[in-house]
Protein backbone atom coordinates (compact mmCIF):
# COMPACT_ATOMS: atom_id res chain seq x y z
CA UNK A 1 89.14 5.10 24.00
CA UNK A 2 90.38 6.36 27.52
CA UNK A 3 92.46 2.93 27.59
CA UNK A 4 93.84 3.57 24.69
CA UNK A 5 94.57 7.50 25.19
CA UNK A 6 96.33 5.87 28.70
CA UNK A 7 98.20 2.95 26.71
CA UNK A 8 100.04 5.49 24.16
CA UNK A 9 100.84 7.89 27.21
CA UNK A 10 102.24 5.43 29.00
CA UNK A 11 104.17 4.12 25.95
CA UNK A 12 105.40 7.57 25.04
CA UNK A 13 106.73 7.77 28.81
CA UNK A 14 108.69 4.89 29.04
CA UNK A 15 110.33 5.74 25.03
CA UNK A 16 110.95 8.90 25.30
CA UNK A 17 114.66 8.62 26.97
CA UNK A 18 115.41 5.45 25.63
CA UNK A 19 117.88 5.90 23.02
CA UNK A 20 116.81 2.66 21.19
CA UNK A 21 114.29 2.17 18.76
CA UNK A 22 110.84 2.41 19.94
CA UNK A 23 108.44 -0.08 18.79
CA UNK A 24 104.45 0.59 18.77
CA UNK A 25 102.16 -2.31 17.91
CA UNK A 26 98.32 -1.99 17.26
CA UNK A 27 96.30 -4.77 16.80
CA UNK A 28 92.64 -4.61 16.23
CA UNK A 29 90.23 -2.69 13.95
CA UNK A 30 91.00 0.58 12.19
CA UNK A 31 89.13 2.27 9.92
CA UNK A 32 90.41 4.56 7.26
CA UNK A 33 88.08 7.28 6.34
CA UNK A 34 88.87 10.41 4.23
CA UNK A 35 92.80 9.57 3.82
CA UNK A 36 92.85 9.16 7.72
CA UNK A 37 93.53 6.10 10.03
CA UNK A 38 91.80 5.86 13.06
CA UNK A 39 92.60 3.06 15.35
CA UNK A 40 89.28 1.64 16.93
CA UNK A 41 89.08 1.01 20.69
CA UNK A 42 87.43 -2.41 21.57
CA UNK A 43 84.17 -0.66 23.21
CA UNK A 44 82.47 1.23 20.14
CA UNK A 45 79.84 -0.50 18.53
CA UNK A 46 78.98 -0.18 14.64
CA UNK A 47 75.28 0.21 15.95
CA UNK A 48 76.07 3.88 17.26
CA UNK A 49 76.95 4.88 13.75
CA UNK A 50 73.77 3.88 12.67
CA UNK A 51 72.53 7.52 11.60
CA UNK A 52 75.68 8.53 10.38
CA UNK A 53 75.17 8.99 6.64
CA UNK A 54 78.28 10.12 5.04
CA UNK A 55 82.19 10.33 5.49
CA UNK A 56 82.02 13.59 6.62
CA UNK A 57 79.87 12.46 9.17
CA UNK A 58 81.63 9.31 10.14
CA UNK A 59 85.20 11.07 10.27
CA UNK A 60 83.39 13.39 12.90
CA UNK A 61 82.40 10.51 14.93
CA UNK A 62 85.40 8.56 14.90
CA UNK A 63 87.66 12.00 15.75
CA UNK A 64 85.49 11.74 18.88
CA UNK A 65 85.56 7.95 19.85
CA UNK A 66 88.29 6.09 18.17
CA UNK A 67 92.12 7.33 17.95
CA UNK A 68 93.63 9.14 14.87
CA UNK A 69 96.92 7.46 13.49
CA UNK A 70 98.24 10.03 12.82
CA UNK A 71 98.35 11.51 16.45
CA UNK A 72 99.59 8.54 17.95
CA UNK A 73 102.54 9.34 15.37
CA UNK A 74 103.15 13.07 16.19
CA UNK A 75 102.72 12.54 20.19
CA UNK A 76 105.51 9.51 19.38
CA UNK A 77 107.68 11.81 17.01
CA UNK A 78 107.71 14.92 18.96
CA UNK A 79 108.73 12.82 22.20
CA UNK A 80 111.51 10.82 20.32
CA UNK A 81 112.58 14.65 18.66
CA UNK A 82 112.35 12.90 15.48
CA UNK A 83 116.05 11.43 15.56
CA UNK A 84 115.39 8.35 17.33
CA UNK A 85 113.57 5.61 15.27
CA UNK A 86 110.06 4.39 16.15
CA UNK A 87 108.63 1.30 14.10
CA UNK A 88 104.78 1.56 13.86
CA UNK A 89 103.38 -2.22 13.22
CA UNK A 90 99.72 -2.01 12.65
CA UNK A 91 97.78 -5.51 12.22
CA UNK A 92 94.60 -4.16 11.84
CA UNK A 93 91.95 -3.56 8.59
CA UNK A 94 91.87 -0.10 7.13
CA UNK A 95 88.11 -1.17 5.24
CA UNK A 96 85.06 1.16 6.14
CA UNK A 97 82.77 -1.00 8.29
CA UNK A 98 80.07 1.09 9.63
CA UNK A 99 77.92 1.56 7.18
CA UNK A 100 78.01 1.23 3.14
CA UNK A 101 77.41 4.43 0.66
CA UNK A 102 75.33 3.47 -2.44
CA UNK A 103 78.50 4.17 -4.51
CA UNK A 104 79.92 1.45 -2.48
CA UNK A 105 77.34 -0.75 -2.98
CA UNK A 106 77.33 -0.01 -6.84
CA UNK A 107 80.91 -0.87 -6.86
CA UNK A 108 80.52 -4.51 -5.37
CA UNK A 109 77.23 -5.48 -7.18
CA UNK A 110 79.43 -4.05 -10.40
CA UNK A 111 82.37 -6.31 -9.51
CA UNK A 112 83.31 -9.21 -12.01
């Protein structure tokens, strides 16, 4: 996560004068948990969210190890002042895979 906190700073330093568009690219694993997107540094392993039970709970982990979206767009919007365009490209899965609810596993066994 420090790597990637490191990457986007240095990013939003060398955008945030440039009066062309800006163009952030994220390739990797996300996770989207809750309506929110977080970007998933390399290091963290689906075995340390091996107690985590719920959304809720999950969400609270990932706030701690893995890097909200939707920060990585503010920190880029408020540096650009919103008027100069930044392209987000994000190849990356949004699928929950740290651990499965039963609902989840209702759905799929369900499935046609």
């Amino acid at each position: 996560l420090d790597d990637m906190i490191e990457a986007l700073e240095r990013f939003r330093d060398s955008v945030k004068d440039n009066t062309e568009a800006a163009l952030f690219s994220f390739i990797g694993h996300a996770t989207e948990i809750n309506g929110r997107l977080f970007l998933i540094p390399g290091g963290l392993k689906q075995k340390d969210t091996a107690n985590l039970k719920s959304d809720d709970d999950l969400e609270r982990h990932l706030r701690r190890h893995a890097l909200p979206f939707d920060e990585v767009q503010a920190i880029l919007r408020q540096v650009r002042k919103g008027q100069k365009p930044t392209v987000f490209v994000l190849d990356c899965c949004r699928s929950n895979g740290f651990y499965s609810t039963r609902a989840a596993v209702e759905d799929k066994v369900a499935a046609p």
